[in-house]
N, C-alpha and C. Protein backbone atom coordinates (compact mmCIF):
# COMPACT_ATOMS: atom_id res chain seq x y z
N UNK A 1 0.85 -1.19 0.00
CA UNK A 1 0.00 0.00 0.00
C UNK A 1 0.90 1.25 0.00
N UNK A 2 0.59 2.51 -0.78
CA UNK A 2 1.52 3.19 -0.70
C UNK A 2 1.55 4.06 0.14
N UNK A 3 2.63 4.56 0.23
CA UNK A 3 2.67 5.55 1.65
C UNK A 3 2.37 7.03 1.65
N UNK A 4 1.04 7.58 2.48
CA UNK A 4 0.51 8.82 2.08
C UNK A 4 1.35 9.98 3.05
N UNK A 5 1.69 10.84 1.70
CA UNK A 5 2.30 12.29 2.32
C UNK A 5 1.97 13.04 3.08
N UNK A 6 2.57 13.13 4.07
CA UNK A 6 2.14 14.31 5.14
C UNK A 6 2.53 15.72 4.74
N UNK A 7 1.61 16.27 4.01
CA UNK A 7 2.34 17.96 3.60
C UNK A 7 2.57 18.77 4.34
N UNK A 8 1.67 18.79 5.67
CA UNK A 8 1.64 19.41 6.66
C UNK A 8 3.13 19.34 7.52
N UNK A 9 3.63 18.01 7.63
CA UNK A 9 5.19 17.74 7.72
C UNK A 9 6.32 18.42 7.06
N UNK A 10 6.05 17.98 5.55
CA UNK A 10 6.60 18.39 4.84
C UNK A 10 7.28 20.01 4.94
N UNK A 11 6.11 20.62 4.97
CA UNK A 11 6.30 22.13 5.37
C UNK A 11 6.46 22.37 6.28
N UNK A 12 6.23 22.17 7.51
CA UNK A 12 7.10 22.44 8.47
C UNK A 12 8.62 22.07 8.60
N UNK A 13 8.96 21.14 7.88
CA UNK A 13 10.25 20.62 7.87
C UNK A 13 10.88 21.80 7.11
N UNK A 14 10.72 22.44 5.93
CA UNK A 14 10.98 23.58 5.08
C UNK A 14 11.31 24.36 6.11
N UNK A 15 9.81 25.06 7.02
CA UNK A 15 10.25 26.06 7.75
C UNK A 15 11.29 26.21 8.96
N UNK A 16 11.45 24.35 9.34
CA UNK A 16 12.64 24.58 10.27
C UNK A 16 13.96 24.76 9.62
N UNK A 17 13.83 24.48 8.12
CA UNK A 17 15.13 24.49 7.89
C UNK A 17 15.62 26.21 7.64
N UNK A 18 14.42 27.17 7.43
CA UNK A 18 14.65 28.60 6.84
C UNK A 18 14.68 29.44 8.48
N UNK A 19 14.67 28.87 9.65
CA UNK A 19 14.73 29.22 11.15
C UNK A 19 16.52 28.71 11.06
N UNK A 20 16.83 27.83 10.54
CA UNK A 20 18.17 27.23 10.86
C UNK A 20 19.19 28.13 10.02
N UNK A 21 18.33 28.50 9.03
CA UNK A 21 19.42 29.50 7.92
C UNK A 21 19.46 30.80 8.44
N UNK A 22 18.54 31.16 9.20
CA UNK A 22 18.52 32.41 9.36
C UNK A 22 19.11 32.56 10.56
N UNK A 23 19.32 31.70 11.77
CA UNK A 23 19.90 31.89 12.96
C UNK A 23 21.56 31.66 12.62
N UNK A 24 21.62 30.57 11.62
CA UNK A 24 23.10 30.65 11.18
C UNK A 24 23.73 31.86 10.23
N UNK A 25 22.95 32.41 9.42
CA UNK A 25 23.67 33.05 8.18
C UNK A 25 22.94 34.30 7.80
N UNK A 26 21.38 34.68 8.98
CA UNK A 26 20.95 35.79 8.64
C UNK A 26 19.71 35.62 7.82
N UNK A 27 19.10 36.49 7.33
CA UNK A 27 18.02 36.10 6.36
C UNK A 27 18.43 36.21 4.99
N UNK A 28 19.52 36.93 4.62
CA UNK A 28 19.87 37.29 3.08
C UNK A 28 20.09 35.72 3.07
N UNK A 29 20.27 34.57 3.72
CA UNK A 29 21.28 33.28 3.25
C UNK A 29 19.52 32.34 3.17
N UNK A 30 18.34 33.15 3.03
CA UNK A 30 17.30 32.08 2.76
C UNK A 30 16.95 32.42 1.25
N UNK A 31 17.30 31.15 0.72
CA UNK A 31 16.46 31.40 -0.71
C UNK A 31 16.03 30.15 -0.98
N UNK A 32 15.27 29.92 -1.83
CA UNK A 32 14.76 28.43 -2.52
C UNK A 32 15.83 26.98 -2.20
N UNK A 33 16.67 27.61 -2.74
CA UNK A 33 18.01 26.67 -3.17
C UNK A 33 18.62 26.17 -1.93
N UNK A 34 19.09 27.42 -1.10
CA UNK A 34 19.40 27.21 0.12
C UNK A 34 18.86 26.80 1.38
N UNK A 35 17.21 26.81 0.75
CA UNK A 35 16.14 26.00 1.99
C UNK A 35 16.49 24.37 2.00
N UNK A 36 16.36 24.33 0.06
CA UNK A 36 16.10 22.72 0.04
C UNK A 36 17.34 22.18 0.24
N UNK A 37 18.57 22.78 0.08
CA UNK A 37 20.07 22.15 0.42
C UNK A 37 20.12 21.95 1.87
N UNK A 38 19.40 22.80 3.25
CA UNK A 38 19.30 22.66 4.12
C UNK A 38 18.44 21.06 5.17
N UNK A 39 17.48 21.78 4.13
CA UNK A 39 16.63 20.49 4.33
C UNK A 39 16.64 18.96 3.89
N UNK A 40 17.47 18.93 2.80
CA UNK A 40 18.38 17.35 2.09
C UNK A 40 16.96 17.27 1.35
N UNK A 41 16.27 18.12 0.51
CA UNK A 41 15.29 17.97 -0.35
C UNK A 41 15.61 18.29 -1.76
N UNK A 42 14.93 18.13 -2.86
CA UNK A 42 15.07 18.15 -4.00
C UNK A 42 14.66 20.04 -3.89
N UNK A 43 14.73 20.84 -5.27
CA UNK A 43 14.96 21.79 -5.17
C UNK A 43 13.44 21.88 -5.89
N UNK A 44 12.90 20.66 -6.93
CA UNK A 44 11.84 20.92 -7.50
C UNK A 44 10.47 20.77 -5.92
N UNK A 45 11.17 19.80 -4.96
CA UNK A 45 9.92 19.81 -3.82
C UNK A 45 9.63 21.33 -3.19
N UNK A 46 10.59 22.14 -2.87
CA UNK A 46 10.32 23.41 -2.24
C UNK A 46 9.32 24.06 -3.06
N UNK A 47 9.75 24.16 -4.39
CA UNK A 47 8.87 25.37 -5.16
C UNK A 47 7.51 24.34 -5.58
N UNK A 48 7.61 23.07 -5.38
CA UNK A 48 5.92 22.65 -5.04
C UNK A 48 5.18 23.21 -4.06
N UNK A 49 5.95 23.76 -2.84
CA UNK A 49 5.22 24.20 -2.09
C UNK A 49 5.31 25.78 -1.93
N UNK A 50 6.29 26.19 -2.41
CA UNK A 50 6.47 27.71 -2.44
C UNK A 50 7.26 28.15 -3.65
N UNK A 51 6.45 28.94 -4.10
CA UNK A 51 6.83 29.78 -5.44
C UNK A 51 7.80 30.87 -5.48
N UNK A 52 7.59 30.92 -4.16
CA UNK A 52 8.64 31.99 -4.30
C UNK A 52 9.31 32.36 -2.91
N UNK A 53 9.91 33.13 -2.55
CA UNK A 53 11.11 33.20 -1.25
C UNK A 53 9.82 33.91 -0.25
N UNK A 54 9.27 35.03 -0.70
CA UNK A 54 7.99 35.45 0.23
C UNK A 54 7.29 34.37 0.93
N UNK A 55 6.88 33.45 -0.29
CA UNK A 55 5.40 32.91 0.41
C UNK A 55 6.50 31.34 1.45
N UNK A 56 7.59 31.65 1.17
CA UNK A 56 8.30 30.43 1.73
C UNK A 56 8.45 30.93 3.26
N UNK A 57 9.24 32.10 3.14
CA UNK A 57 9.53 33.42 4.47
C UNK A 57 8.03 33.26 5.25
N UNK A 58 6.49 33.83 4.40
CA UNK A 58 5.36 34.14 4.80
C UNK A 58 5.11 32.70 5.62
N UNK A 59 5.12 31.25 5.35
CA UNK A 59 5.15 29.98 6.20
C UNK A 59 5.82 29.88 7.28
N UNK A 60 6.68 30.20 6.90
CA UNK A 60 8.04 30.47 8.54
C UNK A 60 7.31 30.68 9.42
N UNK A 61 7.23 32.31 8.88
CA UNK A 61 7.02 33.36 10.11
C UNK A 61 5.26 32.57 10.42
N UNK A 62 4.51 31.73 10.07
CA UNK A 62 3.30 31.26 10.45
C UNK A 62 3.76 30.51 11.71
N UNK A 63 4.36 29.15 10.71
CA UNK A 63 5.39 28.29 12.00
C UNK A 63 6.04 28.51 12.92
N UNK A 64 6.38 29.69 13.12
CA UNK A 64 7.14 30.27 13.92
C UNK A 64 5.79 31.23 14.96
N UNK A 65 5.22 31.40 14.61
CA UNK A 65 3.94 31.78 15.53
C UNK A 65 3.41 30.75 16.12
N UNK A 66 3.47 29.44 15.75
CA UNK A 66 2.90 28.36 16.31
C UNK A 66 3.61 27.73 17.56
N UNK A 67 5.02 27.56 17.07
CA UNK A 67 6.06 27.21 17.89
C UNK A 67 5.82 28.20 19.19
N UNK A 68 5.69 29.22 18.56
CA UNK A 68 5.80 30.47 19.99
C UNK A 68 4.35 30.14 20.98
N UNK A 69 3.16 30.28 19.94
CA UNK A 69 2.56 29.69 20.67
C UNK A 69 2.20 28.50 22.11
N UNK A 70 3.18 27.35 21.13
CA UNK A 70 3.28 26.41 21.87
C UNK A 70 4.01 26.59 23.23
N UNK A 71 4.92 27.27 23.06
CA UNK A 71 5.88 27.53 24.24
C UNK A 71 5.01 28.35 25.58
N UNK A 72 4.68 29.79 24.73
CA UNK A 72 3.62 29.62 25.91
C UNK A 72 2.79 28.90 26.61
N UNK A 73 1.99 27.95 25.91
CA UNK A 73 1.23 26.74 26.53
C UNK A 73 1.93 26.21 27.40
N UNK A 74 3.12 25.78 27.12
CA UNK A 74 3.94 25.13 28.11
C UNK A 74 4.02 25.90 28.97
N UNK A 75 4.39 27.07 28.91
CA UNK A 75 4.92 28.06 30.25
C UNK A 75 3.81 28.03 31.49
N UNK A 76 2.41 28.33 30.63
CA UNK A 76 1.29 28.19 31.46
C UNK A 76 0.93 27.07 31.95
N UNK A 77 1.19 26.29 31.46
CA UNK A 77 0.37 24.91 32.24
C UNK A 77 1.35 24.22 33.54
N UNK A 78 2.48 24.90 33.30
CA UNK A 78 3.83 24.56 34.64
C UNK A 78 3.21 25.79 35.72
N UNK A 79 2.69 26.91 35.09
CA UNK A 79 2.83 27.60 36.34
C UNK A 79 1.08 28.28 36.35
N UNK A 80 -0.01 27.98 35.29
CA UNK A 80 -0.87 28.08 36.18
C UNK A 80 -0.90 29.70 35.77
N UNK A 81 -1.96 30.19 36.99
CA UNK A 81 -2.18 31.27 37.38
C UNK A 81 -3.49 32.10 36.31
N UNK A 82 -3.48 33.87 36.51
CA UNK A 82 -4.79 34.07 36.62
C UNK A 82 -4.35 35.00 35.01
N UNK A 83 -5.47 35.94 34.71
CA UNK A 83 -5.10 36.22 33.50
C UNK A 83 -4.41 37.21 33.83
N UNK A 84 -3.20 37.82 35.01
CA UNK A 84 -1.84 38.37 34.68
C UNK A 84 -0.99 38.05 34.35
N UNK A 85 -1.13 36.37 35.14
CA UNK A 85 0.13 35.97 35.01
C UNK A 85 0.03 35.29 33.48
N UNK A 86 -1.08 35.01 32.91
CA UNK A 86 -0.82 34.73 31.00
C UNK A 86 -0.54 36.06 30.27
N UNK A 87 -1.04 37.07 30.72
CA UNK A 87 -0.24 38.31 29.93
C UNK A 87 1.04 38.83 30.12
N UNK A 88 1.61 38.34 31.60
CA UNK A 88 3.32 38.47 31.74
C UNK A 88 3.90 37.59 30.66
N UNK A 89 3.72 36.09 30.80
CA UNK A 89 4.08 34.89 29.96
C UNK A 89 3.78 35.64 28.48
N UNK A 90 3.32 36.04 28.14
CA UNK A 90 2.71 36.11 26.57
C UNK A 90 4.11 37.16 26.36
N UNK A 91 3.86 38.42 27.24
CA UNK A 91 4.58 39.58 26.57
C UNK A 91 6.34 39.21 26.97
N UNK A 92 6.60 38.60 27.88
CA UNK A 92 7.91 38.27 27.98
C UNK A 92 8.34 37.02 26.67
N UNK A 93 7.16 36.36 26.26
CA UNK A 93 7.64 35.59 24.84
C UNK A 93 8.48 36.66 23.69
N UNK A 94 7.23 37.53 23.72
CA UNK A 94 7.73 38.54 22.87
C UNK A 94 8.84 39.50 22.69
N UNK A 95 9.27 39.06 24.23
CA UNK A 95 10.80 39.83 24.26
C UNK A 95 12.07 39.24 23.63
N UNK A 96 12.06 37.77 23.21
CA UNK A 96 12.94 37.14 21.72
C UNK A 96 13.86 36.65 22.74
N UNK A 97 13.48 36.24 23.70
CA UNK A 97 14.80 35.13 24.42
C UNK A 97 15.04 33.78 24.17
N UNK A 98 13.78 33.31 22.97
CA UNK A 98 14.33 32.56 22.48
C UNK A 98 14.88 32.76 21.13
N UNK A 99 15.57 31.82 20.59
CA UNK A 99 16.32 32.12 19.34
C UNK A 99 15.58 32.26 18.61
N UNK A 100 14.37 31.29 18.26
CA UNK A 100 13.37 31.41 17.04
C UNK A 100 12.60 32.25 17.20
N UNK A 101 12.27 32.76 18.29
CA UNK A 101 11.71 33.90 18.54
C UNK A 101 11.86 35.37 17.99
N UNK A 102 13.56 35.29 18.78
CA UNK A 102 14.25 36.44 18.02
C UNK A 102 14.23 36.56 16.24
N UNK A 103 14.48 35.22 15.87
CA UNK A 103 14.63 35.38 14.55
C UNK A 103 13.34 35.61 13.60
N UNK A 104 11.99 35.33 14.39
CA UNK A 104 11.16 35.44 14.03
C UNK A 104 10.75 36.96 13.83
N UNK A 105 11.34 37.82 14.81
CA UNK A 105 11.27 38.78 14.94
C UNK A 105 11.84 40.00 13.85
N UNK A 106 13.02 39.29 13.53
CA UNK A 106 13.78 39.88 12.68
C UNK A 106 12.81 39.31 11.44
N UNK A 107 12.47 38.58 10.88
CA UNK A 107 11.80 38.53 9.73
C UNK A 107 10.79 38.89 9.39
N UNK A 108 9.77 39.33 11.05
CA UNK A 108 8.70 40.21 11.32
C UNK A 108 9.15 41.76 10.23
N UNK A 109 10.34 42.33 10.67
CA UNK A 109 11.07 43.51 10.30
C UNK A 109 11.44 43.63 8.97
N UNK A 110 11.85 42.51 8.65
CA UNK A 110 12.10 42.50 6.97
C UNK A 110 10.42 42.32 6.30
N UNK A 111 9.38 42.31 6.93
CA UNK A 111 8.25 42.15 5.57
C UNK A 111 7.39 43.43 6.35
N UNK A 112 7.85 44.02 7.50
CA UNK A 112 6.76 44.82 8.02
C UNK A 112 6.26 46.65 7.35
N UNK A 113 7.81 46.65 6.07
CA UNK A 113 7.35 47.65 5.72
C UNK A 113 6.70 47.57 4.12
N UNK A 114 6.70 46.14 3.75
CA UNK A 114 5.97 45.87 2.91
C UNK A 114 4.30 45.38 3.24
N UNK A 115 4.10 45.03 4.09
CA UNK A 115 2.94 44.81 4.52
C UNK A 115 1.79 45.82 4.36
N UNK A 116 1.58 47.16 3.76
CA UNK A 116 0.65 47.36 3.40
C UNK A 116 0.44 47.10 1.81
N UNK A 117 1.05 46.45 1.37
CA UNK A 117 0.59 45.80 -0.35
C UNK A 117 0.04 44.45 -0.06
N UNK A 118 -0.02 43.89 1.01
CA UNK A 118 -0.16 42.61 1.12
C UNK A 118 -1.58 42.18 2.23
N UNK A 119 -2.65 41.84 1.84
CA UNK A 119 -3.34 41.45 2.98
C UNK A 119 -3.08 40.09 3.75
N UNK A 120 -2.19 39.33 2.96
CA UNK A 120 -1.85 37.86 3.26
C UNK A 120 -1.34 38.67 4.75
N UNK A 121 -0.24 38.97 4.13
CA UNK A 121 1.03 39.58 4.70
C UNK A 121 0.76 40.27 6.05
N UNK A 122 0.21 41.11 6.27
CA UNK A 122 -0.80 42.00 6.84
C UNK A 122 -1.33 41.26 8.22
N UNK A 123 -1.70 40.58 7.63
CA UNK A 123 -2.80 38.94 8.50
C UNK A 123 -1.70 38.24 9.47
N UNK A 124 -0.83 37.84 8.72
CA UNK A 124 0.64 37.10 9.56
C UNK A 124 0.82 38.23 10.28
N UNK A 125 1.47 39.16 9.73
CA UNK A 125 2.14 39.81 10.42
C UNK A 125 1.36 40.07 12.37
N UNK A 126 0.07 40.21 11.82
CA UNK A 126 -0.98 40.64 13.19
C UNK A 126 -1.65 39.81 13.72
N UNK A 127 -1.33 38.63 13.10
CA UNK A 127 -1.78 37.58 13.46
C UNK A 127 -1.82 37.79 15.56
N UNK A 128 -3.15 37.73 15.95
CA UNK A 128 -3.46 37.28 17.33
C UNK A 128 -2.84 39.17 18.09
N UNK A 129 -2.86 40.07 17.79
CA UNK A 129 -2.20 41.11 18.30
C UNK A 129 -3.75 41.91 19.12
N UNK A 130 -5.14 41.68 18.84
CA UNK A 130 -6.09 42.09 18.91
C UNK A 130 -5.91 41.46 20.49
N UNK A 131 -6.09 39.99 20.10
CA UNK A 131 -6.36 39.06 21.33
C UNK A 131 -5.64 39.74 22.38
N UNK A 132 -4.28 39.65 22.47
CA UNK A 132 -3.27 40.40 23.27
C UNK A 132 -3.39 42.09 23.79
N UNK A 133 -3.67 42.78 22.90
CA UNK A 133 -4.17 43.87 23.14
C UNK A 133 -4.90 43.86 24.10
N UNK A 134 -6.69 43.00 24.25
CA UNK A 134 -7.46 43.38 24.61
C UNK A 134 -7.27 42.49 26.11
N UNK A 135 -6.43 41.34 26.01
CA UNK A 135 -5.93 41.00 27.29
C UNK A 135 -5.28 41.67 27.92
N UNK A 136 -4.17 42.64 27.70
CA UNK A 136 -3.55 43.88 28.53
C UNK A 136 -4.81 45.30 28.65
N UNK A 137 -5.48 45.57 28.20
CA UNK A 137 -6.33 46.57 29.04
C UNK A 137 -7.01 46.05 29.90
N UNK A 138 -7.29 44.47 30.24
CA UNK A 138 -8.43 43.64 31.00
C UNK A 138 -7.65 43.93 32.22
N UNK A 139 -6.09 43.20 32.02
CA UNK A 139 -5.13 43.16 33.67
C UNK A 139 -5.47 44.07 34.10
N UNK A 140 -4.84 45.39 33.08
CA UNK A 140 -5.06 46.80 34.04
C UNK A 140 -6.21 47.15 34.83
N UNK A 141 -7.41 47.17 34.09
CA UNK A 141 -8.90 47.02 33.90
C UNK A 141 -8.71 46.70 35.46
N UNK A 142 -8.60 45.44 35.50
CA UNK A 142 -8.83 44.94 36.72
C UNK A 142 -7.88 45.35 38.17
N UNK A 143 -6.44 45.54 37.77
CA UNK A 143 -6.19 46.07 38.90
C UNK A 143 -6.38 47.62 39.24
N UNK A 144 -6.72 48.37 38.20
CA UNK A 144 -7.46 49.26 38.94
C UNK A 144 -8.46 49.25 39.82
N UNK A 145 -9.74 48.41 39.39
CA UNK A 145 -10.56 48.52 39.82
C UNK A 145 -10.54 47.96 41.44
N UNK A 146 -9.34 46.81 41.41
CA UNK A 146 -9.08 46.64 42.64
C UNK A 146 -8.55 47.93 43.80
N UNK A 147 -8.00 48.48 42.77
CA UNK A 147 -7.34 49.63 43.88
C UNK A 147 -6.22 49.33 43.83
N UNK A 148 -5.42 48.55 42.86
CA UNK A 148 -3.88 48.73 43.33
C UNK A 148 -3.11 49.63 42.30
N UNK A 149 -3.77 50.67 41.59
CA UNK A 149 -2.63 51.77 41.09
C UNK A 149 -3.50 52.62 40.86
N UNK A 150 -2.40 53.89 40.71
CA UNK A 150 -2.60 55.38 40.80
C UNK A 150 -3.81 55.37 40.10
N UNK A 151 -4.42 56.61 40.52
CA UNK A 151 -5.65 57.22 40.00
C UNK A 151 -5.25 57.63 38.47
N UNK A 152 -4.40 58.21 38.27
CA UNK A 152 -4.21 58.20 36.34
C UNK A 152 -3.84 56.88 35.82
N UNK A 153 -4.38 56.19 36.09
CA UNK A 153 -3.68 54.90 35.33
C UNK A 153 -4.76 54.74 34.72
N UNK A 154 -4.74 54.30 33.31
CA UNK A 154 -6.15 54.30 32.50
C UNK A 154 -5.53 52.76 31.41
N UNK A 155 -6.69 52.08 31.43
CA UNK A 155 -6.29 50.32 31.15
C UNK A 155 -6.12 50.43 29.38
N UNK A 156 -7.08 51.64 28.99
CA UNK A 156 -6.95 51.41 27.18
C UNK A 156 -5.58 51.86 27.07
N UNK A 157 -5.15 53.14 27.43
CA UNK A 157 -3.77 53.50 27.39
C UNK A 157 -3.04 52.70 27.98
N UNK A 158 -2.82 52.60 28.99
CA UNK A 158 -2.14 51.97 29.68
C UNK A 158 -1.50 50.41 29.25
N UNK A 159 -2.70 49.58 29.25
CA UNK A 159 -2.88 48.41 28.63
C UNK A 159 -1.81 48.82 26.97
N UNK A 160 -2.54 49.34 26.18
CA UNK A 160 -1.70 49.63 24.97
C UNK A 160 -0.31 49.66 25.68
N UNK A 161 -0.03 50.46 26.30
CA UNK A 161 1.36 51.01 26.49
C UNK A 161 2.39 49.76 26.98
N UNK A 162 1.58 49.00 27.55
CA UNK A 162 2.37 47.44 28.02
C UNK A 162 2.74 46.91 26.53
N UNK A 163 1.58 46.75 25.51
CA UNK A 163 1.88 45.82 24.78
C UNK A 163 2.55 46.11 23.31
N UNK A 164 2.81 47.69 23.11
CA UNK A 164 3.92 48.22 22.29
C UNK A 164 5.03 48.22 22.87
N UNK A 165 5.35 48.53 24.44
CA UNK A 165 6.60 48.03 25.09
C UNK A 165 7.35 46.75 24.89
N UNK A 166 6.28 45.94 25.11
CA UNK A 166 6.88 44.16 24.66
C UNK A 166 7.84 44.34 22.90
N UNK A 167 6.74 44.46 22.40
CA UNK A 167 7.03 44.55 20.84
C UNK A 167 8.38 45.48 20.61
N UNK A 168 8.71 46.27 21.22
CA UNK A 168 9.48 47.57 21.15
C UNK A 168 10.66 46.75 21.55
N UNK A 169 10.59 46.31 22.79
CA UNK A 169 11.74 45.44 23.31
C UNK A 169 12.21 44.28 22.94
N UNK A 170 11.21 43.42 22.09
CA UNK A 170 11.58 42.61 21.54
C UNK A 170 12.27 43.24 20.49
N UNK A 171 12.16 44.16 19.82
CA UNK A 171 13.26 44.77 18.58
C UNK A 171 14.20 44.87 18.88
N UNK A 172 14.51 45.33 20.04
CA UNK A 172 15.68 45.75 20.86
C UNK A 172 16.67 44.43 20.98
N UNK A 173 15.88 43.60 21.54
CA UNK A 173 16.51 42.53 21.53
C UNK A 173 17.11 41.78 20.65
N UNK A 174 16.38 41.43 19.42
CA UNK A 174 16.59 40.83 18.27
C UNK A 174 17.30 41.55 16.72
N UNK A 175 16.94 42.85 17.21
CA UNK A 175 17.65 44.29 16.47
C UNK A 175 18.53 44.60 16.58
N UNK A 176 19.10 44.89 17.85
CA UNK A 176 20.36 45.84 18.01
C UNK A 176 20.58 45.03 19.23
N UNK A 177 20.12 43.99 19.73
CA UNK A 177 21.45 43.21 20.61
C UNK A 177 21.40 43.84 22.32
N UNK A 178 20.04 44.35 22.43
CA UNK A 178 20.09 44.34 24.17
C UNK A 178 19.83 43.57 24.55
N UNK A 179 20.31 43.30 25.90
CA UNK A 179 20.50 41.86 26.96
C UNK A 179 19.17 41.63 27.45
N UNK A 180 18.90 40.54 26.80
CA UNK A 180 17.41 40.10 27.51
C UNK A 180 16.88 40.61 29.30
N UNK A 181 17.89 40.81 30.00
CA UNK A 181 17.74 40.94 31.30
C UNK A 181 17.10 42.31 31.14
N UNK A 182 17.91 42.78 30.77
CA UNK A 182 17.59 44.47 30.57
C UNK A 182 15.82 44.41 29.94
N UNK A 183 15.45 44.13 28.98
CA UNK A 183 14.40 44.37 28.33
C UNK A 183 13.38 43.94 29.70
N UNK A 184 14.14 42.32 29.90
CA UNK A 184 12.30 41.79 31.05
C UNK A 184 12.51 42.60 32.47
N UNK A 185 13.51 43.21 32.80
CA UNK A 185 13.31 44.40 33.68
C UNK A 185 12.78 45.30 33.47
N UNK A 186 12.87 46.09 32.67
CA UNK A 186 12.22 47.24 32.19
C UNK A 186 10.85 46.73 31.69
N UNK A 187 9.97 45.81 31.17
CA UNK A 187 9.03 45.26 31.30
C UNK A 187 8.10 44.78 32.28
N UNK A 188 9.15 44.32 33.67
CA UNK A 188 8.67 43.96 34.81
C UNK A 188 8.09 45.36 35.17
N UNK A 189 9.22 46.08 35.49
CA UNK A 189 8.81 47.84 36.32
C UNK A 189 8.04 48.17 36.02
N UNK A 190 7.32 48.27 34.80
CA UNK A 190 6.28 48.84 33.55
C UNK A 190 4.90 47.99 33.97
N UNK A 191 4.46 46.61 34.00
CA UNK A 191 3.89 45.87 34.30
C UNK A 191 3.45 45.93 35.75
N UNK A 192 4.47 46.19 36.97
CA UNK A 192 4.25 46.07 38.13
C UNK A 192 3.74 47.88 38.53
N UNK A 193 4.01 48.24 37.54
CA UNK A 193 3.37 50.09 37.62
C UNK A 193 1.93 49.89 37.61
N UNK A 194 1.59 49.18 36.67
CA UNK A 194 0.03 49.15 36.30
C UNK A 194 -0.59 48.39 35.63
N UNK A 195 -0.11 47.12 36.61
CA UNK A 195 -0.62 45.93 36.67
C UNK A 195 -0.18 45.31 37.60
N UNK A 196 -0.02 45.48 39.11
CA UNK A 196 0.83 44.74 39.76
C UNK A 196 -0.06 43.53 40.40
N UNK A 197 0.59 42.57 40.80
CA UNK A 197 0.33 41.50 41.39
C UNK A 197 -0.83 41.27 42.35
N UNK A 198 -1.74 40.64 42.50
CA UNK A 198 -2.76 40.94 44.12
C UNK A 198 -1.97 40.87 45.20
């Protein structure tokens, strides 16, 4: 009986190999050629599945949202807790301490100023940023209402202001090379301003 293809494999196997090129050699070192030499594939299998270096890059950076995903799951289910402690976990993902993270980040940067020609593009790029958003005005939301920060603390601003910080610092990180410590400090202080702990 013959043996049925897993494409779904398949392509992910692609995208780990364009995470492996890019943590080794940068993103200029991902192209067609250099995916499938990575991956020990034929050169005609890649462009079965991608036509071109975008929509190959555009899979990555999907896979690479998933992976991240996943990691959070893990983070949460070891430690639990209420919806602060999943919006600490979420936005400290985003600070690129991991490698694929980081690199994900950086490839975020290479399509983000093309992204208004692209609704695909557009979609990845923001993929789940609503969700997150509206989970950082809730924390605040709520510890105001508890009473644990200043009377100007306002959760739409505020909340926003947490979750362009993450994003900001993750650039930092994956951009120009600041020390992860530095970023989830300056994240913590920011977070424990106006959102702190019960």
């Amino acid at each position: 009986m013959p043996r049925l293809v897993d494409h779904h494999e398949r392509k992910s196997a692609l995208a780990h190999a364009v995470w492996t090129l890019v943590a080794r050699n940068g993103l200029e070192a991902v192209s067609l050629r250099s995916v499938a030499a990575e991956a020990g594939v034929s050169m005609g299998r890649v462009q079965y599945y991608f036509a071109t270096k975008d929509e190959l890059l555009l899979h990555s950076l999907e896979y690479a949202h998933r992976q991240m995903e996943a990691r959070i799951s893990a983070r949460l289910a070891e430690a639990g807790g209420d919806e602060r402690e999943v919006l600490v976990t979420v936005l400290d993902e985003l600070l690129g301490e991991h490698p694929e993270a980081r690199d994900a980040i950086r490839v975020h940067a290479f399509f983000a100023a093309r992204a208004a020609d692209s609704e695909r593009m557009a979609a990845v790029l923001t993929d789940g940023d609503d969700e997150i958003l509206a989970l950082a005005i809730r924390v605040v939301a709520q510890a105001k209402a508890a009473g644990r920060v200043a009377p100007d603390v306002d959760p739409d601003r505020d909340g926003y202001a947490l979750w362009t910080l993450a994003r900001g610092l993750g650039n930092d990180v994956a951009l120009y090379g600041t020390p992860i410590d530095k970023a989830r400090q300056t994240l913590t202080h920011c977070v424990n301003r106006v959102a702190p702990a019960a």
